[in-house]
Structures are given as structure tokens and as C-alpha cells.
Protein backbone atom coordinates (compact mmCIF):
# COMPACT_ATOMS: atom_id res chain seq x y z
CA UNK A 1 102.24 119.53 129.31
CA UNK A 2 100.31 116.62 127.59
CA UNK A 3 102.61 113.62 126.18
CA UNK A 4 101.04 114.16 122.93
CA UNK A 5 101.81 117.66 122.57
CA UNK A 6 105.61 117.24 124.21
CA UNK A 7 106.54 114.36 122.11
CA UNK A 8 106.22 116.27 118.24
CA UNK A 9 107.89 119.49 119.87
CA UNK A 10 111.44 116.67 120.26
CA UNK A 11 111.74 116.19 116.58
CA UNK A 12 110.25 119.21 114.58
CA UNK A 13 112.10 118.63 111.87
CA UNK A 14 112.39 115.19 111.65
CA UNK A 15 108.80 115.41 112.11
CA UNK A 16 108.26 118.13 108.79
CA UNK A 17 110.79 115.64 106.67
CA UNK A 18 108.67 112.58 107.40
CA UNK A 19 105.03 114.22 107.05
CA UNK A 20 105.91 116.07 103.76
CA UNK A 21 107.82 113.74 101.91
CA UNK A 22 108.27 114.41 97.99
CA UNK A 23 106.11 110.94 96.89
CA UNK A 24 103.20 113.15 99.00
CA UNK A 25 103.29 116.31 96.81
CA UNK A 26 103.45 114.00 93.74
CA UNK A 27 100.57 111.64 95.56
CA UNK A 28 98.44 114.69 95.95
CA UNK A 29 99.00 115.94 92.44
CA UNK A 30 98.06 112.37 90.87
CA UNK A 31 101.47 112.10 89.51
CA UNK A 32 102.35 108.33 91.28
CA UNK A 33 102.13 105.87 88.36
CA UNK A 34 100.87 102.70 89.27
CA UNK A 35 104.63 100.35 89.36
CA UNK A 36 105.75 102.56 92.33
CA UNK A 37 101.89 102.71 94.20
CA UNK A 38 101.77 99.24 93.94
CA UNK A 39 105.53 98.95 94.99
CA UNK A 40 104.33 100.96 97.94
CA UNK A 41 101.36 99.43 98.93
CA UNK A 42 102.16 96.47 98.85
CA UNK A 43 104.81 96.65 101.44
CA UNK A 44 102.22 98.91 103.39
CA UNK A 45 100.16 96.18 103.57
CA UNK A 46 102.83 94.24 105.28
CA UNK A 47 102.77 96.94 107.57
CA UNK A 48 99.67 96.88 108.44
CA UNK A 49 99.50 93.28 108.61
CA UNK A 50 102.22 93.38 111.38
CA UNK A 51 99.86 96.05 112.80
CA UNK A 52 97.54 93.25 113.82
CA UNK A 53 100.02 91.59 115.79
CA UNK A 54 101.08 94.62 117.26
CA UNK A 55 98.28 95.41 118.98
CA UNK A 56 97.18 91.79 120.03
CA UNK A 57 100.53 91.62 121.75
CA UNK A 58 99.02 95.44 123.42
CA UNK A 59 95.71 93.63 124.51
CA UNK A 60 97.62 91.12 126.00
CA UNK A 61 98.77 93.65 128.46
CA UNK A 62 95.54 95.43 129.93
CA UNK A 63 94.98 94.33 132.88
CA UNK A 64 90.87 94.77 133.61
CA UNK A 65 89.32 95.39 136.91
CA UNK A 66 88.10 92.46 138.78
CA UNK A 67 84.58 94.12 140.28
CA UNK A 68 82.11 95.56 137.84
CA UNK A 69 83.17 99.20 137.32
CA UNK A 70 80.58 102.18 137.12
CA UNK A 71 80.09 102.56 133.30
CA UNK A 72 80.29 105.84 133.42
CA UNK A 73 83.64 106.15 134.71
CA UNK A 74 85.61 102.98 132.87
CA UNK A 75 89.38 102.60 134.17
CA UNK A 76 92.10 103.55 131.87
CA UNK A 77 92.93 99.74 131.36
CA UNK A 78 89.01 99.69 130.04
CA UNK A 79 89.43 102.92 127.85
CA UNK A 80 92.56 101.37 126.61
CA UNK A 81 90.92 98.44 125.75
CA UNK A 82 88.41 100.13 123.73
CA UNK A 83 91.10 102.31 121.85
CA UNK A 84 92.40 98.89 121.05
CA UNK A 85 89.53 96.90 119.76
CA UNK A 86 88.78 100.01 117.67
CA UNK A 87 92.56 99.30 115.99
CA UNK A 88 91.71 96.21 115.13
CA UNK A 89 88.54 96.67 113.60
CA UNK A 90 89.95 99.60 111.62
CA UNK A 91 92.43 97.34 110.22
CA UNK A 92 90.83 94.71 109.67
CA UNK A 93 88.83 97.01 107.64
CA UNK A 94 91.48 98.64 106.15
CA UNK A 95 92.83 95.48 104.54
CA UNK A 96 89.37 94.64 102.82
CA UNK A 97 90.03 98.41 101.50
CA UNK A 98 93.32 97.82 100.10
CA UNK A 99 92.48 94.69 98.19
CA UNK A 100 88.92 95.98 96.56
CA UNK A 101 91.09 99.23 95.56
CA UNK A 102 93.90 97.30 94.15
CA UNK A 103 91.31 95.17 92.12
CA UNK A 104 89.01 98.40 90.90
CA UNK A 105 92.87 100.31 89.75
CA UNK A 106 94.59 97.66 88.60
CA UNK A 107 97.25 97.75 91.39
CA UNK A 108 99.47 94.78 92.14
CA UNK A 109 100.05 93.75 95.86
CA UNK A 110 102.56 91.76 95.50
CA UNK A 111 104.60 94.07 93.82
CA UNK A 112 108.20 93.36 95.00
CA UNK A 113 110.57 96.35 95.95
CA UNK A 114 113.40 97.95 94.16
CA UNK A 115 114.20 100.05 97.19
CA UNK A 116 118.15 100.41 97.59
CA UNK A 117 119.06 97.57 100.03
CA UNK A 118 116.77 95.15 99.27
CA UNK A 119 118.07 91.67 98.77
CA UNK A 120 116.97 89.70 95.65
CA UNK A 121 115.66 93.08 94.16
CA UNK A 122 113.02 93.15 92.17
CA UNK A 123 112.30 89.52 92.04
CA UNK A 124 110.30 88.21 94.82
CA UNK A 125 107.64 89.80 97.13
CA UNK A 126 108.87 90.28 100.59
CA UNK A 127 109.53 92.95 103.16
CA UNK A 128 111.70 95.69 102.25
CA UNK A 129 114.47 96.70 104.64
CA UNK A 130 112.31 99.63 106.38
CA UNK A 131 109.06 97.62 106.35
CA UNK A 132 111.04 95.03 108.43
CA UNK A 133 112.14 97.42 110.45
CA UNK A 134 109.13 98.70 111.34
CA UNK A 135 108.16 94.91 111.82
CA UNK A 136 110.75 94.71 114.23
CA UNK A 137 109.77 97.54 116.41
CA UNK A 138 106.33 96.31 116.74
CA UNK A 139 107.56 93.41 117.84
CA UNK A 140 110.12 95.21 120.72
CA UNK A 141 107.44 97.86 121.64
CA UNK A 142 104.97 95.67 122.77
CA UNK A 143 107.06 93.41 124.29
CA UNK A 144 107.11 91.98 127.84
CA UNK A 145 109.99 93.78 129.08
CA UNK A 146 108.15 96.84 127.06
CA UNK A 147 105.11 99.22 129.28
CA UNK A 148 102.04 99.70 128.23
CA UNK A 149 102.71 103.02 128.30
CA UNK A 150 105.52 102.75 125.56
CA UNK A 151 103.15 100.76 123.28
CA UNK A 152 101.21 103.13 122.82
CA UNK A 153 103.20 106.00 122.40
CA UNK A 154 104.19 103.74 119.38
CA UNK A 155 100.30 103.12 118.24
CA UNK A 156 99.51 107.09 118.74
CA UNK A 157 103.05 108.17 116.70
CA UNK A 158 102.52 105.99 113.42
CA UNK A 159 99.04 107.30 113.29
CA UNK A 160 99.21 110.91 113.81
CA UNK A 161 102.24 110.63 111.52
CA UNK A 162 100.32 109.03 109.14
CA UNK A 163 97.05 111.64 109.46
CA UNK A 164 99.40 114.26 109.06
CA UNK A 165 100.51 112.90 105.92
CA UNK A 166 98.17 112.54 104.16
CA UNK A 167 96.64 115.43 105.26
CA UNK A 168 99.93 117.42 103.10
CA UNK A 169 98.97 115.16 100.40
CA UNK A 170 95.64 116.18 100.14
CA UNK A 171 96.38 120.26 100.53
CA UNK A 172 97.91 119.50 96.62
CA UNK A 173 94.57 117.44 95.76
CA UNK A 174 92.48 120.23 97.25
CA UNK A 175 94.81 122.85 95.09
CA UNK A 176 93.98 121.72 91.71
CA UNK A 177 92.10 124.51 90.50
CA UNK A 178 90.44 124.95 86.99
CA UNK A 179 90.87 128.26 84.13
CA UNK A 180 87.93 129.99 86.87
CA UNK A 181 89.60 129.51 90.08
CA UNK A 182 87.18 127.00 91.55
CA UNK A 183 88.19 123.68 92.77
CA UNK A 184 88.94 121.28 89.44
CA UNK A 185 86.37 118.09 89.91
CA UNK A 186 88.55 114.82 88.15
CA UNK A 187 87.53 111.52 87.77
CA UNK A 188 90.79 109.97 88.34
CA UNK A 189 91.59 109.23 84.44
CA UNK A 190 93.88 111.68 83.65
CA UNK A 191 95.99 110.66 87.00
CA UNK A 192 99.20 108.74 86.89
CA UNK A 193 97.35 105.28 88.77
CA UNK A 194 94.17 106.14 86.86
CA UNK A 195 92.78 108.15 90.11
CA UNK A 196 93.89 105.68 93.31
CA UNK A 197 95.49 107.80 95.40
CA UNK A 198 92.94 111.14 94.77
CA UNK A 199 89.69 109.32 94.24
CA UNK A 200 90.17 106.16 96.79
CA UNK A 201 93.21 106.75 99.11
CA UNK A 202 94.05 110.00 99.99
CA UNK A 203 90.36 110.94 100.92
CA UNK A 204 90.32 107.59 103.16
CA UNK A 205 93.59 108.62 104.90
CA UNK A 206 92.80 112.38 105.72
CA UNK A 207 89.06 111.91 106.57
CA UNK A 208 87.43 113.47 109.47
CA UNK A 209 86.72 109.58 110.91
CA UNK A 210 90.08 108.97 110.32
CA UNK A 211 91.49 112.16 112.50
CA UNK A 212 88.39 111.49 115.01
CA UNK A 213 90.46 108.08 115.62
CA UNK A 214 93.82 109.32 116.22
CA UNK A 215 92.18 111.99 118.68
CA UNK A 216 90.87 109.19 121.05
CA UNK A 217 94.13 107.68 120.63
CA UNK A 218 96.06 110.04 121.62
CA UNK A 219 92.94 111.47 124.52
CA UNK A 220 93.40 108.05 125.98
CA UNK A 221 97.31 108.03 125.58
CA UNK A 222 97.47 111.42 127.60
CA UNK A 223 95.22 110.61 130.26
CA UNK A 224 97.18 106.91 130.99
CA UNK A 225 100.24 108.62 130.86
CA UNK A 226 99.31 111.19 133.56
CA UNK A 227 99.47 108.62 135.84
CA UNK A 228 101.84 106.03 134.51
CA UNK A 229 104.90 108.36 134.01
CA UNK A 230 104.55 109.04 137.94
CA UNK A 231 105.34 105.36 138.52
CA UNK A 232 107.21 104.58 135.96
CA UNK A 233 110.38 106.77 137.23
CA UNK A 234 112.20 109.61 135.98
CA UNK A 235 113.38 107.38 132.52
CA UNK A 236 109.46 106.93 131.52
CA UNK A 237 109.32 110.03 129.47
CA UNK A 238 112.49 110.24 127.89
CA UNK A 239 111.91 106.31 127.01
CA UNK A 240 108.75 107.79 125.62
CA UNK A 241 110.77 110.10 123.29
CA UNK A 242 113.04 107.26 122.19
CA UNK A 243 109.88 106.03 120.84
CA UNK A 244 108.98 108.84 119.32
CA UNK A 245 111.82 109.39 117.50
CA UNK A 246 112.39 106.20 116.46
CA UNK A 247 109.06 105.96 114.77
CA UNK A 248 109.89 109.20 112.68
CA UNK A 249 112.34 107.96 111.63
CA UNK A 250 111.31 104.84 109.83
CA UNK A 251 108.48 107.29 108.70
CA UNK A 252 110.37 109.35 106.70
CA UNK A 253 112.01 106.14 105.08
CA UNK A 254 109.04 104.19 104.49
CA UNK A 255 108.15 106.66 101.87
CA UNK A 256 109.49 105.56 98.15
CA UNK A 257 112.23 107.33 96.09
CA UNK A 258 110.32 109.56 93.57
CA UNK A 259 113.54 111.45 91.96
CA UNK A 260 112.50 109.92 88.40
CA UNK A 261 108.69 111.31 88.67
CA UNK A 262 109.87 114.36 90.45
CA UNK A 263 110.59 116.69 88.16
């Protein structure tokens, strides 16, 4: 069986919690105002921000052939390193995207959190407990003492996690139906964030390119792993699923409290 369809079947519904969280219905339905998006994004942004870090510390690992290879057939150290380059362009990207959106909705990226934990709350702009936690496993996953392998079990689990998503949230955008039946066409304004997530960032973060990404990903993930859990040892793949688990976790947390809009 292929890592990438093992690893989901070890937390199902861990897995269901984190991909259809409450703040997704409400995302998909346009019912997020704009204190807890920007709350949100802000600290996604930090995220993502570590994400850059993440995967330089992953590049820093392949280890490319020293003879010219036969383009046709690249090693999987030279498909890696693709995948790789790829993740940094897309966030790179992705950044730009965050910051023209914020400007065009009004958003506020350095919205501090008032997530439960957070010290100083609601006074100065930092990471929130489960944003620094994900920090933190960046930083141990692609660590030295870390494999390759293991990094990117990480880099395929956030992003499938985060397709999937986003993907829920937009099954609610794509439900919105008018007095006929047919799909209801909005401009954003009657929205919550004045049409952010359901014009901008929901469409972004369930596209087609976005899903044609995370395929690679996880193509390349699958094919390294059929040869690196063979010399890794017996511990490989459950070290894989401690992974795994761990980034479902911090998925289902990194999603805001939306008891006050939910309703």
C-alpha cells in the first residue's frame, strides 16, 4: 500500500475533525466577519512564513547525483528537489496573495490573537500557542537527526490537510442556491468579510492547481518512500505515522473558535 494512502487510514477521525472544522462551514457560507479572518490570517501567515524555513532546511538535505543523469529518468533526490523549489515558489507567491487580499478587504495582518492560552492577549501581534507549535515541528521535522523521508511526510500532511479543507469549505460556497435552484452568483458584499474568503480565498485554496500540487507531492513522497522505508528499518513507517498524526493534530487546533458566529 502507498504511504499516502496508509497514513489518512491511522487517524480517520482525527482526520474528519480537522478537515471539517465549524469556522469551515461558516467560511464557506460567508459568515467569518473580518476581526476573527484577520485574527486567523494573520497567524497563518506566520505559518507560512515558517514554511519557508521549513523547506530550506528540506533542500539542505537532497543529496544530487554527481554525473549528469539521463533527463528522462531524474533520481528521486532530483524529483525531490523539484517538488521543493515548486514549495517555495508557491509560497513565496502565496504571501504576495495574502497581503494584496488583506489590502483589497480591509483585513488586518497583524491582528493579534485572543485564542485561549495566549499570553498578553489581545495586545500585541505574535504567534499564538498552536502557530508556535506548528513552528516548532517544522523546525524538529527537518532536522538533522530528522530523514528526508519524515520531512516530507510533514510537507505532504499539512497540504493535503489543507486541500481537503478547503475543499469542505467550498461544498457550502458551491451550495448557495437562489429562489430557482441554480447556483446563487454574489459579489462578496453581503458576506461577513465583505466577500474574502468566497471571492479571493476559498477558490485559491481548493483550485484544481492547487490539488495538481499536492498530487506531485504526495507522487514523489510515495515513490521515495518505496525505497527509503526498506533502509530505514522496521521504525520508518510507524515514525512516519507519528508524523502524521501529529500534524492533525495541530490542524484541527489551528482553526479559530467560532461558538459566537455559530449559531
Amino acid at each position: 500500500m502507498k504511504l499516502t494512502t496508509h497514513l489518512p487510514t491511522t487517524t480517520p477521525s482525527a482526520l474528519q475533525s480537522a478537515t471539517t472544522h465549524p469556522f469551515l462551514r461558516l467560511a464557506g457560507a460567508g459568515r467569518i466577519h473580518k476581526p476573527l479572518l484577520s485574527q486567523w490570517l494573520s497567524q497563518d501567515r506566520l505559518y507560512a512564513q515558517s514554511y519557508v524555513r521549513f523547506i530550506g532546511a528540506l533542500l539542505a538535505k537532497i543529496q544530487l547525483p554527481r554525473t549528469p543523469s539521463d533527463p528522462s529518468k531524474p533520481s528521486a533526490h532530483e524529483k525531490i528537489l523539484t517538488v521543493l523549489v515548486d514549495a517555495i515558489t508557491n509560497i513565496q507567491t502565496e504571501l504576495g496573495f495574502f497581503e494584496s487580499s488583506a489590502r483589497e478587504f480591509g483585513l488586518d495582518l497583524n491582528a493579534p490573537s485572543t485564542e485561549a492560552g495566549d499570553e498578553g492577549k489581545g495586545k500585541t501581534f505574535g504567534a499564538a500557542p498552536i502557530t508556535q507549535s506548528y513552528i516548532d515541528m517544522f523546525m524538529s521535522a527537518s532536522s538533522p537527526g530528522t530523514s528526508l523521508l519524515e520531512g516530507l511526510v510533514v510537507l505532504w500532511a499539512t497540504e493535503v490537510c489543507y486541500l481537503r479543507a478547503w475543499r469542505f469549505a467550498a461544498s457550502y460556497r458551491e451550495e448557495s442556491t437562489d429562489a430557482s435552484g441554480r447556483p446563487k452568483q454574489t459579489d462578496g458584499s453581503e458576506d461577513a468579510d465583505g466577500g474574502a474568503l468566497r471571492i479571493r480565498f476559498i477558490p485559491n485554496w481548493s483550485s484544481l492547481e492547487f490539488e495538481a500540487f499536492v498530487d506531485r507531492i504526495g507522487k514523489v513522497l510515495d515513490e521515495f518512500a518505496e525505497e527509503e522505508l526498506k533502509k530505514l528499518g522496521e521504525d520508518a513507517t510507524a515514525r512516519c505515522e507519528r508524523w502524521w498524526g501529529q500534524v492533525v493534530w495541530l490542524e484541527e487546533r489551528f482553526w479559530p473558535n467560532v461558538g459566537e458566529y455559530d449559531s
